[in-house]
C-alpha atoms as a PDB file:
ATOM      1  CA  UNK A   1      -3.773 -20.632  16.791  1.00  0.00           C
ATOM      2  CA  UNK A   2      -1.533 -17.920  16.507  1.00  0.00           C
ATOM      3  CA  UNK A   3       0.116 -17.101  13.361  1.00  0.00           C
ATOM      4  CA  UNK A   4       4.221 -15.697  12.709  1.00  0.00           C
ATOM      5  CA  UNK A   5       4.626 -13.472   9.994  1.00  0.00           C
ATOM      6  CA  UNK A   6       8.436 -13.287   8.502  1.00  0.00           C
ATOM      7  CA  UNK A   7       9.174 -10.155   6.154  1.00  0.00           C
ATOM      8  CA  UNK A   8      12.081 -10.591   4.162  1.00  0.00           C
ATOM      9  CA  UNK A   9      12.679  -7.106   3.319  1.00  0.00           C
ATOM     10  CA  UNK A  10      11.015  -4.734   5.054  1.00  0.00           C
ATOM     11  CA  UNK A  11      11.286  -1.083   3.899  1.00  0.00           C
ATOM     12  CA  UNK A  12       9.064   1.639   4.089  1.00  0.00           C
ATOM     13  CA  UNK A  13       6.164   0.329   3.255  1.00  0.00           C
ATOM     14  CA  UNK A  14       6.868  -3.308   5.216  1.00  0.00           C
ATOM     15  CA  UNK A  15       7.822  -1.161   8.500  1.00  0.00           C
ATOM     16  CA  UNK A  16       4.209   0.992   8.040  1.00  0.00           C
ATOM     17  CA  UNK A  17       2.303  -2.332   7.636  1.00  0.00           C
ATOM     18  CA  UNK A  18       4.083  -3.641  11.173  1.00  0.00           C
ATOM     19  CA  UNK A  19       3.121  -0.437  12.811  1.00  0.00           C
ATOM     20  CA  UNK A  20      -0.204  -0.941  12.055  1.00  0.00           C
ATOM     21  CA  UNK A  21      -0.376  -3.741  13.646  1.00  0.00           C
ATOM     22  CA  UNK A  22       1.111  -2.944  16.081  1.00  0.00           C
ATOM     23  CA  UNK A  23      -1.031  -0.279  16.745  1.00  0.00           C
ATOM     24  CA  UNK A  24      -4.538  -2.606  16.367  1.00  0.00           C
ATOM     25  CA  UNK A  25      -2.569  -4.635  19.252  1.00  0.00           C
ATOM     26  CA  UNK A  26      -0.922  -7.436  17.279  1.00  0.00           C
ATOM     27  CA  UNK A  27       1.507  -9.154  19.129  1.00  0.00           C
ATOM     28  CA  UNK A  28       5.228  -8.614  18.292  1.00  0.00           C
ATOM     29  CA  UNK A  29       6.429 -11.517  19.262  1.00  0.00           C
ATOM     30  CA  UNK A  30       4.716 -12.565  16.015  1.00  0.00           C
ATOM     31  CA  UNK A  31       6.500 -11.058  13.602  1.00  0.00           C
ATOM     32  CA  UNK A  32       9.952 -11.115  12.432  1.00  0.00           C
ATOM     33  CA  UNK A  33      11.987  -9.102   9.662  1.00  0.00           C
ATOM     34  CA  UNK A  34      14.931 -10.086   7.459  1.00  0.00           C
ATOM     35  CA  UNK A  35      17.164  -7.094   6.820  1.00  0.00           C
ATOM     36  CA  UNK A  36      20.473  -7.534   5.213  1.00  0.00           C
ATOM     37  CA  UNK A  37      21.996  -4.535   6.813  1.00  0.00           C
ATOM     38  CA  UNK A  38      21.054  -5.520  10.709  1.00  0.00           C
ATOM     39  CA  UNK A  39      18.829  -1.879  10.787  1.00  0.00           C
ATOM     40  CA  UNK A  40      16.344  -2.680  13.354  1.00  0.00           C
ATOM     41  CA  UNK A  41      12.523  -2.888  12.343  1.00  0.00           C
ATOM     42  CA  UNK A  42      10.950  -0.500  15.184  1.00  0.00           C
ATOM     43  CA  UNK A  43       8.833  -2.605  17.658  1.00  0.00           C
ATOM     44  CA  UNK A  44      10.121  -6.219  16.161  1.00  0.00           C
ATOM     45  CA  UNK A  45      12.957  -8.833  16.425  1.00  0.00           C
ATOM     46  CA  UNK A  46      15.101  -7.841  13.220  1.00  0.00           C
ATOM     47  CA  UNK A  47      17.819 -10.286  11.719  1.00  0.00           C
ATOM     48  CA  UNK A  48      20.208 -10.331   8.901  1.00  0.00           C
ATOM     49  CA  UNK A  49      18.939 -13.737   7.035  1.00  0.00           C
ATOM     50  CA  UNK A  50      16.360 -16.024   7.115  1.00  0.00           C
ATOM     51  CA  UNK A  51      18.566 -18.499   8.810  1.00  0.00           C
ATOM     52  CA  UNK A  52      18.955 -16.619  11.326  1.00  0.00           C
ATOM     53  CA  UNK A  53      15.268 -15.934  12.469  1.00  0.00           C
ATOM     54  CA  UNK A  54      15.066 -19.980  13.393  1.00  0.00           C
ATOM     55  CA  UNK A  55      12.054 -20.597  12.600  1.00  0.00           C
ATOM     56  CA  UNK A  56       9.499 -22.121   9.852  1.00  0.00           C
ATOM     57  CA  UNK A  57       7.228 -18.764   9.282  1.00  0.00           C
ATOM     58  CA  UNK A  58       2.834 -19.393   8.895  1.00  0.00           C
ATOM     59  CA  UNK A  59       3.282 -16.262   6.844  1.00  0.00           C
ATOM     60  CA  UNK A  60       5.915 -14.780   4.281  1.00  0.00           C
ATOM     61  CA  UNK A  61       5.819 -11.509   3.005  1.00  0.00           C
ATOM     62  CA  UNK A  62       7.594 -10.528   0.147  1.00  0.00           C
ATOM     63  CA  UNK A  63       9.043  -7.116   0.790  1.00  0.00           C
ATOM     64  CA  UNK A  64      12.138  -6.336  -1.301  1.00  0.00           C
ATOM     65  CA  UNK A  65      12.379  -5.085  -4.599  1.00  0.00           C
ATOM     66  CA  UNK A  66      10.818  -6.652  -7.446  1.00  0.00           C
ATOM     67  CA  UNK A  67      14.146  -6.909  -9.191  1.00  0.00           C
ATOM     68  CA  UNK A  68      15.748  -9.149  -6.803  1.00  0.00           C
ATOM     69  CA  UNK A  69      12.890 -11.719  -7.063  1.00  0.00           C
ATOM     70  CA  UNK A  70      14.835 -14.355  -9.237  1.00  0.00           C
ATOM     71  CA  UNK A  71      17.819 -13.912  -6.803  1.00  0.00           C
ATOM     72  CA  UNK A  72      15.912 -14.351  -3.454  1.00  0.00           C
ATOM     73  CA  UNK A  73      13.534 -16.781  -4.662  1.00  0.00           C
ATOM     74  CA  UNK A  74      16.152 -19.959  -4.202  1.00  0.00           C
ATOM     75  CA  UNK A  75      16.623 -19.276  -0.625  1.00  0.00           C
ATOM     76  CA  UNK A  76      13.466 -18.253   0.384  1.00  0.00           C
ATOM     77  CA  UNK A  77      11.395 -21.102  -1.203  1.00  0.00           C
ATOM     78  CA  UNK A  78      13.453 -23.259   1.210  1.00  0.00           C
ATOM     79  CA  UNK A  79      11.443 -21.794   3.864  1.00  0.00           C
ATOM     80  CA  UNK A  80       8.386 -22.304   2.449  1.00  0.00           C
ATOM     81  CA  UNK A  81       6.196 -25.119   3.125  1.00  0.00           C
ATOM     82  CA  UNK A  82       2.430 -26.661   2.519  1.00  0.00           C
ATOM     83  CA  UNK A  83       1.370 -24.526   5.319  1.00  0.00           C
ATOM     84  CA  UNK A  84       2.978 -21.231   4.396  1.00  0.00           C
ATOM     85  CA  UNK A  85       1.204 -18.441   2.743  1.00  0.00           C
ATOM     86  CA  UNK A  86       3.265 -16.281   0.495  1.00  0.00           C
ATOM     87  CA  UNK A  87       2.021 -12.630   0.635  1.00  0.00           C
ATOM     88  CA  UNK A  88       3.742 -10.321  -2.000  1.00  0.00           C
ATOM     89  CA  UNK A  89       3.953  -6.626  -1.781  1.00  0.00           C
ATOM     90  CA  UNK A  90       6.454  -7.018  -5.368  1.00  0.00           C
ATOM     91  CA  UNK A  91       4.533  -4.553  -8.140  1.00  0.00           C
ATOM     92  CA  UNK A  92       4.887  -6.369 -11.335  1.00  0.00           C
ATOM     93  CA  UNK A  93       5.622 -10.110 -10.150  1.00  0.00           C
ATOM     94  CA  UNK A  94       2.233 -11.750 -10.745  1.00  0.00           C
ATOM     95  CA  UNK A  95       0.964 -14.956  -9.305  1.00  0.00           C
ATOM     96  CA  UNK A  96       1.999 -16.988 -12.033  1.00  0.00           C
ATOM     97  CA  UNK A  97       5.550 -16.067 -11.463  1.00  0.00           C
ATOM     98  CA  UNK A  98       5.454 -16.599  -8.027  1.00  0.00           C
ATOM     99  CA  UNK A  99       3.637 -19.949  -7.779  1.00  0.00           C
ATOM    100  CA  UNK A 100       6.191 -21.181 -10.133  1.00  0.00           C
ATOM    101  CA  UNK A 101       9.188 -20.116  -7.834  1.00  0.00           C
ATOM    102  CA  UNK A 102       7.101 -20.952  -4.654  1.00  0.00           C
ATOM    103  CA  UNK A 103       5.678 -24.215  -6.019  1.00  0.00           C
ATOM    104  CA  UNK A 104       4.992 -25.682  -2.286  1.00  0.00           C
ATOM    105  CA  UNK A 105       3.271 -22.535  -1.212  1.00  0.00           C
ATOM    106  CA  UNK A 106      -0.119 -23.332   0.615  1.00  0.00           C
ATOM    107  CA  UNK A 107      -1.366 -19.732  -0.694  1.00  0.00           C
ATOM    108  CA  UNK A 108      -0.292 -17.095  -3.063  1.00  0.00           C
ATOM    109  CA  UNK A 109      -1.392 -13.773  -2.103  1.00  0.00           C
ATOM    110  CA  UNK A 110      -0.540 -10.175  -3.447  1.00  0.00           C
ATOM    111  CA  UNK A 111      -1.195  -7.308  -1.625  1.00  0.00           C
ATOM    112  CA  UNK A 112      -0.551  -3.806  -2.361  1.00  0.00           C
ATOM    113  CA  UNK A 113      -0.845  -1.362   0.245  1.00  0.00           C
ATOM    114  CA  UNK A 114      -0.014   2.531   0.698  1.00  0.00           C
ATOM    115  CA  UNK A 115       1.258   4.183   3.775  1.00  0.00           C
ATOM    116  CA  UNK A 116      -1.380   5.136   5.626  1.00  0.00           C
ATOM    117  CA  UNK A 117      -1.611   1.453   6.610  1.00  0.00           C
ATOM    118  CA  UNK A 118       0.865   2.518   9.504  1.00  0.00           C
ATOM    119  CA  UNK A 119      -2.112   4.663  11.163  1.00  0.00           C
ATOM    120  CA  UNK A 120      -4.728   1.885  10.260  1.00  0.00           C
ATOM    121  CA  UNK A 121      -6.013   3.987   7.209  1.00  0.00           C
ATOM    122  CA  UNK A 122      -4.768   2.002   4.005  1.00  0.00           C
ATOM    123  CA  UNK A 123      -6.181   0.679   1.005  1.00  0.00           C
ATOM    124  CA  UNK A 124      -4.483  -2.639   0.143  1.00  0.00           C
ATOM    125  CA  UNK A 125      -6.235  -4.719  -2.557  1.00  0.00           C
ATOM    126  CA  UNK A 126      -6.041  -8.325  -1.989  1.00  0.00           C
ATOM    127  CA  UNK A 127      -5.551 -11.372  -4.891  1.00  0.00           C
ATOM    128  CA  UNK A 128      -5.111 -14.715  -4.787  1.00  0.00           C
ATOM    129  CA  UNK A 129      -4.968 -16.817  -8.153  1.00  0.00           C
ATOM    130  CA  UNK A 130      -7.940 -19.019  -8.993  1.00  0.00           C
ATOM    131  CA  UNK A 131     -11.269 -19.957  -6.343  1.00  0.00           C
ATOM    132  CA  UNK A 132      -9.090 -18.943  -2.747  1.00  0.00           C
ATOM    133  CA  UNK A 133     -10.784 -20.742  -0.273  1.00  0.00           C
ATOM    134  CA  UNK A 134     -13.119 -19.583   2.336  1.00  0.00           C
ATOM    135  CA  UNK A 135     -10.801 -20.654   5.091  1.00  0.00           C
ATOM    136  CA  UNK A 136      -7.676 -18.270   3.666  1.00  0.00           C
ATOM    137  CA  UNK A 137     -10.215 -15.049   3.206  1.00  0.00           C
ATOM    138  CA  UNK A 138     -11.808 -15.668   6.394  1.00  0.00           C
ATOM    139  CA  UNK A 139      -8.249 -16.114   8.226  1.00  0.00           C
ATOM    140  CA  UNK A 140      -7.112 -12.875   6.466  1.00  0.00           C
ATOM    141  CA  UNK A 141      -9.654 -10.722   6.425  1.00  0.00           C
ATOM    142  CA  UNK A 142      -9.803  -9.554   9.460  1.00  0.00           C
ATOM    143  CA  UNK A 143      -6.230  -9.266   9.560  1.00  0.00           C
ATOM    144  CA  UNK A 144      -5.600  -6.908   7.068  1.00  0.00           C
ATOM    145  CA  UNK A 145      -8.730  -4.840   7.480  1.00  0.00           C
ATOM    146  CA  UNK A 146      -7.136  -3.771  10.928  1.00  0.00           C
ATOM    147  CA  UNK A 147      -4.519  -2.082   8.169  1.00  0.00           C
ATOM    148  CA  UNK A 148      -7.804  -0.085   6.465  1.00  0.00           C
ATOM    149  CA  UNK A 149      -9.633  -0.876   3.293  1.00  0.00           C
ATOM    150  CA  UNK A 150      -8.825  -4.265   1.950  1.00  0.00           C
ATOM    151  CA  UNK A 151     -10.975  -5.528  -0.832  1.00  0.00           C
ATOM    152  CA  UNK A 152     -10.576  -9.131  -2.492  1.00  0.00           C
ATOM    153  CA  UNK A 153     -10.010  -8.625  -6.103  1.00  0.00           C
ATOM    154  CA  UNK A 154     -11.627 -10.785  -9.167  1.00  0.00           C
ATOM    155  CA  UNK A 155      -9.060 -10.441 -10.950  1.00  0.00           C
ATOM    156  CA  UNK A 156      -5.042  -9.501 -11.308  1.00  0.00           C
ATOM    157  CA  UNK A 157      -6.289  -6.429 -13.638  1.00  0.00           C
ATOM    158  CA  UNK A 158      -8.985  -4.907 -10.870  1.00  0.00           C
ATOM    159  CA  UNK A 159      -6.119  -5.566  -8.200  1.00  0.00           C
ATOM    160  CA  UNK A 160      -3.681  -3.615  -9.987  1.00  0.00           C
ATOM    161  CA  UNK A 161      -6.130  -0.963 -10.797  1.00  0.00           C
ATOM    162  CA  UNK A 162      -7.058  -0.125  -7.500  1.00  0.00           C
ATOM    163  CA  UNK A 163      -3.116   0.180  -6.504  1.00  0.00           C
ATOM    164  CA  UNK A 164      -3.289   2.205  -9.329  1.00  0.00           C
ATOM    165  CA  UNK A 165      -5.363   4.602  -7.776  1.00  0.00           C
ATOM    166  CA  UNK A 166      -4.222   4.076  -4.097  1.00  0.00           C
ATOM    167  CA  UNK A 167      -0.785   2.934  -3.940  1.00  0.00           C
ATOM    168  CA  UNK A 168       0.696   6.098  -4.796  1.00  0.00           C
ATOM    169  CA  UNK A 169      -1.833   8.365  -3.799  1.00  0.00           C
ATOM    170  CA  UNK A 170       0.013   9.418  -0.332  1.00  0.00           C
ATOM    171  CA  UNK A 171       3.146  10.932  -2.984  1.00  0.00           C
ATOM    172  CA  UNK A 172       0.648  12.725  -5.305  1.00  0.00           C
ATOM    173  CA  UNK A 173      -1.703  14.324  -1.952  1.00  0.00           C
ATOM    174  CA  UNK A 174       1.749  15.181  -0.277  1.00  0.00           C
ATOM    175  CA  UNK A 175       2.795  17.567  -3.524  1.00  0.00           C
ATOM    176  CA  UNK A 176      -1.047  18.662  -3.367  1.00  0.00           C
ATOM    177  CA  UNK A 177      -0.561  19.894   0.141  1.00  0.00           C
ATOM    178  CA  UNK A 178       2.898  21.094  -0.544  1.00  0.00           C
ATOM    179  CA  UNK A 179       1.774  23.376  -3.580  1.00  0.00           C
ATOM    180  CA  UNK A 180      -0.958  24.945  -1.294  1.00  0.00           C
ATOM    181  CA  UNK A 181       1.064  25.682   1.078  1.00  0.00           C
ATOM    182  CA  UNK A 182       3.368  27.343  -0.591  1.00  0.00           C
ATOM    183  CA  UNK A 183       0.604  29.294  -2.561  1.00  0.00           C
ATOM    184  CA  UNK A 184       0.189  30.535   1.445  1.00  0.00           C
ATOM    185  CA  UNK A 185       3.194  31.146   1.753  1.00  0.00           C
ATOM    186  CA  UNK A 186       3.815  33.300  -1.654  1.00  0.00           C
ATOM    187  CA  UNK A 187       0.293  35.152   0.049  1.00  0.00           C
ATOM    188  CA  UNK A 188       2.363  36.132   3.431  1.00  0.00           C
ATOM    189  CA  UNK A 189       1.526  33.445   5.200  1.00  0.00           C
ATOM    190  CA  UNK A 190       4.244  32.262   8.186  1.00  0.00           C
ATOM    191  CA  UNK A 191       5.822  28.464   6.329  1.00  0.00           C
ATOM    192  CA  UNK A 192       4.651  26.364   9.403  1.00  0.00           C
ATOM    193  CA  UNK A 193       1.017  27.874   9.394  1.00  0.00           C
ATOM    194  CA  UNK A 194       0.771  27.550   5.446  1.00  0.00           C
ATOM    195  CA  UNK A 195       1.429  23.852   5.845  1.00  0.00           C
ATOM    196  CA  UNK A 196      -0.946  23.173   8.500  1.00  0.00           C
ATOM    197  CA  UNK A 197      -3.876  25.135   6.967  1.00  0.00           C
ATOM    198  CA  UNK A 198      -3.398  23.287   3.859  1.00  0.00           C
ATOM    199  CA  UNK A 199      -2.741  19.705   5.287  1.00  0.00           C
ATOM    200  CA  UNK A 200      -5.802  19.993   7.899  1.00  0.00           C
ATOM    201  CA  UNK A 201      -7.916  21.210   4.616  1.00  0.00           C
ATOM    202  CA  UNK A 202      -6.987  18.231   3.426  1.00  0.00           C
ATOM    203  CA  UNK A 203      -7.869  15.926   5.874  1.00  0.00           C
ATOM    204  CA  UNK A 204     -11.105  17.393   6.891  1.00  0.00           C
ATOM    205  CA  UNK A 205     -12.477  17.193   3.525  1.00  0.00           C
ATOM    206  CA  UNK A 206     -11.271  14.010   3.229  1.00  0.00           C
ATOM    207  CA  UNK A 207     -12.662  12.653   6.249  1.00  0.00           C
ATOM    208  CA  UNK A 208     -16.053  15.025   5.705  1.00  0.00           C
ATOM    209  CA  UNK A 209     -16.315  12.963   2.557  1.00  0.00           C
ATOM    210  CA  UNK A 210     -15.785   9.746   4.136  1.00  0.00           C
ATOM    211  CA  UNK A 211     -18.357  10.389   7.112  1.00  0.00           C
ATOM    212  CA  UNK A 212     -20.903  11.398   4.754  1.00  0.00           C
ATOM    213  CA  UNK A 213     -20.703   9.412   1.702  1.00  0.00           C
ATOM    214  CA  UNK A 214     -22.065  12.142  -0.795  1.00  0.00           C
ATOM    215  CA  UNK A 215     -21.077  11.827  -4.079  1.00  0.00           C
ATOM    216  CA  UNK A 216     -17.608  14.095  -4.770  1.00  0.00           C
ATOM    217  CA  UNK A 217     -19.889  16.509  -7.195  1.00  0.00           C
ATOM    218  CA  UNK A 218     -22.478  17.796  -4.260  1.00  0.00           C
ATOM    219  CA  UNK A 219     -19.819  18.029  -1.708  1.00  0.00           C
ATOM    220  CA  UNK A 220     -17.772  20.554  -3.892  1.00  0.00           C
ATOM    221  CA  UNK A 221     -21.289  22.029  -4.988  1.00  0.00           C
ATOM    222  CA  UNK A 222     -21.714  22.595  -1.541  1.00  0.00           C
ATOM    223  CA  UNK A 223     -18.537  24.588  -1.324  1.00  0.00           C
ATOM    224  CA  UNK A 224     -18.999  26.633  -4.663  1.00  0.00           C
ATOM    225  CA  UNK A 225     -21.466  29.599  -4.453  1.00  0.00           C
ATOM    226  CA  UNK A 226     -22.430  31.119  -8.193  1.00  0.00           C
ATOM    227  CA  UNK A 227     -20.221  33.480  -9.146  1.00  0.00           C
ATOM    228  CA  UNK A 228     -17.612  33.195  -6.026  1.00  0.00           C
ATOM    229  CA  UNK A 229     -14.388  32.898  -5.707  1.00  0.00           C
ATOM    230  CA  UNK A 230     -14.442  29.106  -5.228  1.00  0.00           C
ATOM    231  CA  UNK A 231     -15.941  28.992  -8.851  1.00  0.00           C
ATOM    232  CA  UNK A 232     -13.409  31.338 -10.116  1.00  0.00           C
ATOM    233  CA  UNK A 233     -10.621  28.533  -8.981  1.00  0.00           C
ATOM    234  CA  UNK A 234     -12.655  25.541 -10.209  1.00  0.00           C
ATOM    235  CA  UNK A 235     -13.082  27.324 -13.703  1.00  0.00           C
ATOM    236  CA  UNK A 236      -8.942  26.662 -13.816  1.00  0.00           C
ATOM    237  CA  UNK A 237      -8.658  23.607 -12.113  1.00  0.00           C
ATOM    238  CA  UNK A 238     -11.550  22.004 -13.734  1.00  0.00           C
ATOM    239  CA  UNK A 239     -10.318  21.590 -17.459  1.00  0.00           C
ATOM    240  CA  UNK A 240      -7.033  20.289 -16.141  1.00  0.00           C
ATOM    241  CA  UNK A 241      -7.476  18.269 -13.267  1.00  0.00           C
ATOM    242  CA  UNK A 242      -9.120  15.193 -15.201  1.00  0.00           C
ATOM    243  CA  UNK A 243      -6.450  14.908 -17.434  1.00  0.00           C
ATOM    244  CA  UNK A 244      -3.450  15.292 -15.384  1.00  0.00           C
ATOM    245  CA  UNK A 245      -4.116  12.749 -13.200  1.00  0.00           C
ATOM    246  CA  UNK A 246      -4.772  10.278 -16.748  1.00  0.00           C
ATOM    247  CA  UNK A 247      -1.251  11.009 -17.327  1.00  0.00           C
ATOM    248  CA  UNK A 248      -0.199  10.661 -14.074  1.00  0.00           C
ATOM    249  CA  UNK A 249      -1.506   7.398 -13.555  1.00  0.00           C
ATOM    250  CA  UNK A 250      -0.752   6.285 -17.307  1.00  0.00           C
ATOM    251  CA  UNK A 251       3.052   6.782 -16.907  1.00  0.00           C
ATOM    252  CA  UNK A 252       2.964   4.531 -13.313  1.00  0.00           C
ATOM    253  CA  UNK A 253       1.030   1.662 -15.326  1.00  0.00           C
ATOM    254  CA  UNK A 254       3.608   2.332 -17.776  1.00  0.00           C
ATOM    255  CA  UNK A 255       6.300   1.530 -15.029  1.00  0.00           C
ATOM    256  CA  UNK A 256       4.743  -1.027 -14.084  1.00  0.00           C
ATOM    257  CA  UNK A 257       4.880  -2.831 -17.112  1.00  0.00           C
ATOM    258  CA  UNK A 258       8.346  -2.048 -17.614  1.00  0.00           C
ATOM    259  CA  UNK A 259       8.821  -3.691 -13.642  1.00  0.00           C
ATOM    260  CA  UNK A 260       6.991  -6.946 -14.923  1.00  0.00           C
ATOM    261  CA  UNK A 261       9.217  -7.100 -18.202  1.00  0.00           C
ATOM    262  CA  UNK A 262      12.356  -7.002 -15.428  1.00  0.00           C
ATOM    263  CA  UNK A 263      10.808  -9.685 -13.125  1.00  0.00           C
ATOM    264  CA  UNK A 264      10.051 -11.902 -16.074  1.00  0.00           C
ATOM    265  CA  UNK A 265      13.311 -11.375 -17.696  1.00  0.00           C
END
């Protein structure tokens, strides 16, 4: 039976999850977005309220921002019925909160995803509160994994710890890129051939790594003759690298805390 998905909100991150579908050959006649402003969602009907999309969604996905949860909730939980599940993309709401503002919700499911979703190479960890049933992993499963990677999580802590380390990622790799190619570019390298050197670098290690499945340590050993110059750069990178990326992820944990305090307030 065929399934419609309604996004109420659908931003960035919503519109790279519809792509993706889109892409694996989902059909857009079964999806719908709610966007305030009218701003059409590329490939899918668009409307300004739930009202307007007529209809009494399979699927719900939560896709504004976390702050506006309280707000929303009253006129979205009219929409929701014994046979909808509520998937939530909202960092810091947690399944708790929703059930108790979606009370008649079949399923409560968070999700968090990162943008390479839109090219069918995501990681979005999956929860759902308590013993989900076979019947919603085995209807979902194979629907997200057209998006990429999507483990079910034990737990609310191991879901947000793998967005931890994926959500963002795309932002941090994109600055990564950036600061080698500008490196080229300080070097005499031409801006446009600085960028692509150090994005395809990038990618082919990343996908070398992937294709091979050696651990991270040989593939750089691999790289790093004794005494050579890719040595030399480790020898600066290496006592650092650890450490900033601890902070890094330590102050977006910290955010998210700080979200969850606003939700719950």
């Amino acid at each position: 039976m065929s399934q419609h998905t309604l996004f109420i909100g659908c931003g960035n991150m919503g519109q790279a999850m519809v792509a993706g579908w889109l892409l694996a050959g989902e059909d857009p006649a079964g999806f719908t977005a709610v966007r305030p402003s009218g701003r059409e969602v590329p490939g899918i009907r668009t409307v300004r309220s739930i009202g307007e999309a007529d209809l009494i969604p399979d699927r719900i996905v939560l896709g504004f921002k976390p702050q506006q949860l309280r707000a929303l909730a009253p006129e979205v939980a009219r929409w929701v019925t014994s046979r909808t599940t509520l998937i939530s993309m909202l960092a810091g709401a947690d399944t708790a909160i929703l059930r108790s503002l979606f009370p008649k919700a079949r399923a409560i499911v968070r999700v968090m995803p990162n943008l390479p979703v839109a090219v069918r190479r995501g990681v979005l960890p999956l929860y759902s509160p308590g013993s989900s049933s076979e019947e919603l992993r085995h209807e979902l499963q194979p629907w997200f994994t057209l998006l990429g990677f999507a483990p079910w999580c034990g737990s609310e802590e191991e879901f947000g710890a793998i967005g931890f380390v994926a959500g963002s990622t795309p932002a941090y790799v994109a600055r990564f890129i950036a600061a080698f190619a500008a490196a080229g570019e300080g070097r005499g390298l031409d801006p446009g051939q600085a960028l692509t050197a150090a994005r395809e670098a990038v990618l082919g290690s990343a996908w070398l790594a992937a294709s091979t499945g050696e651990p991270m340590a040989e593939l750089a050993r691999r790289v790093t003759s004794p005494n050579g110059t890719t040595e030399a750069g480790l020898k600066v990178l290496d006592p650092e690298l650890a450490s900033l990326i601890d902070r890094t992820l330590a102050a977006a944990t910290k955010r998210s805390g700080e979200l969850a305090a606003e939700v719950k307030g």
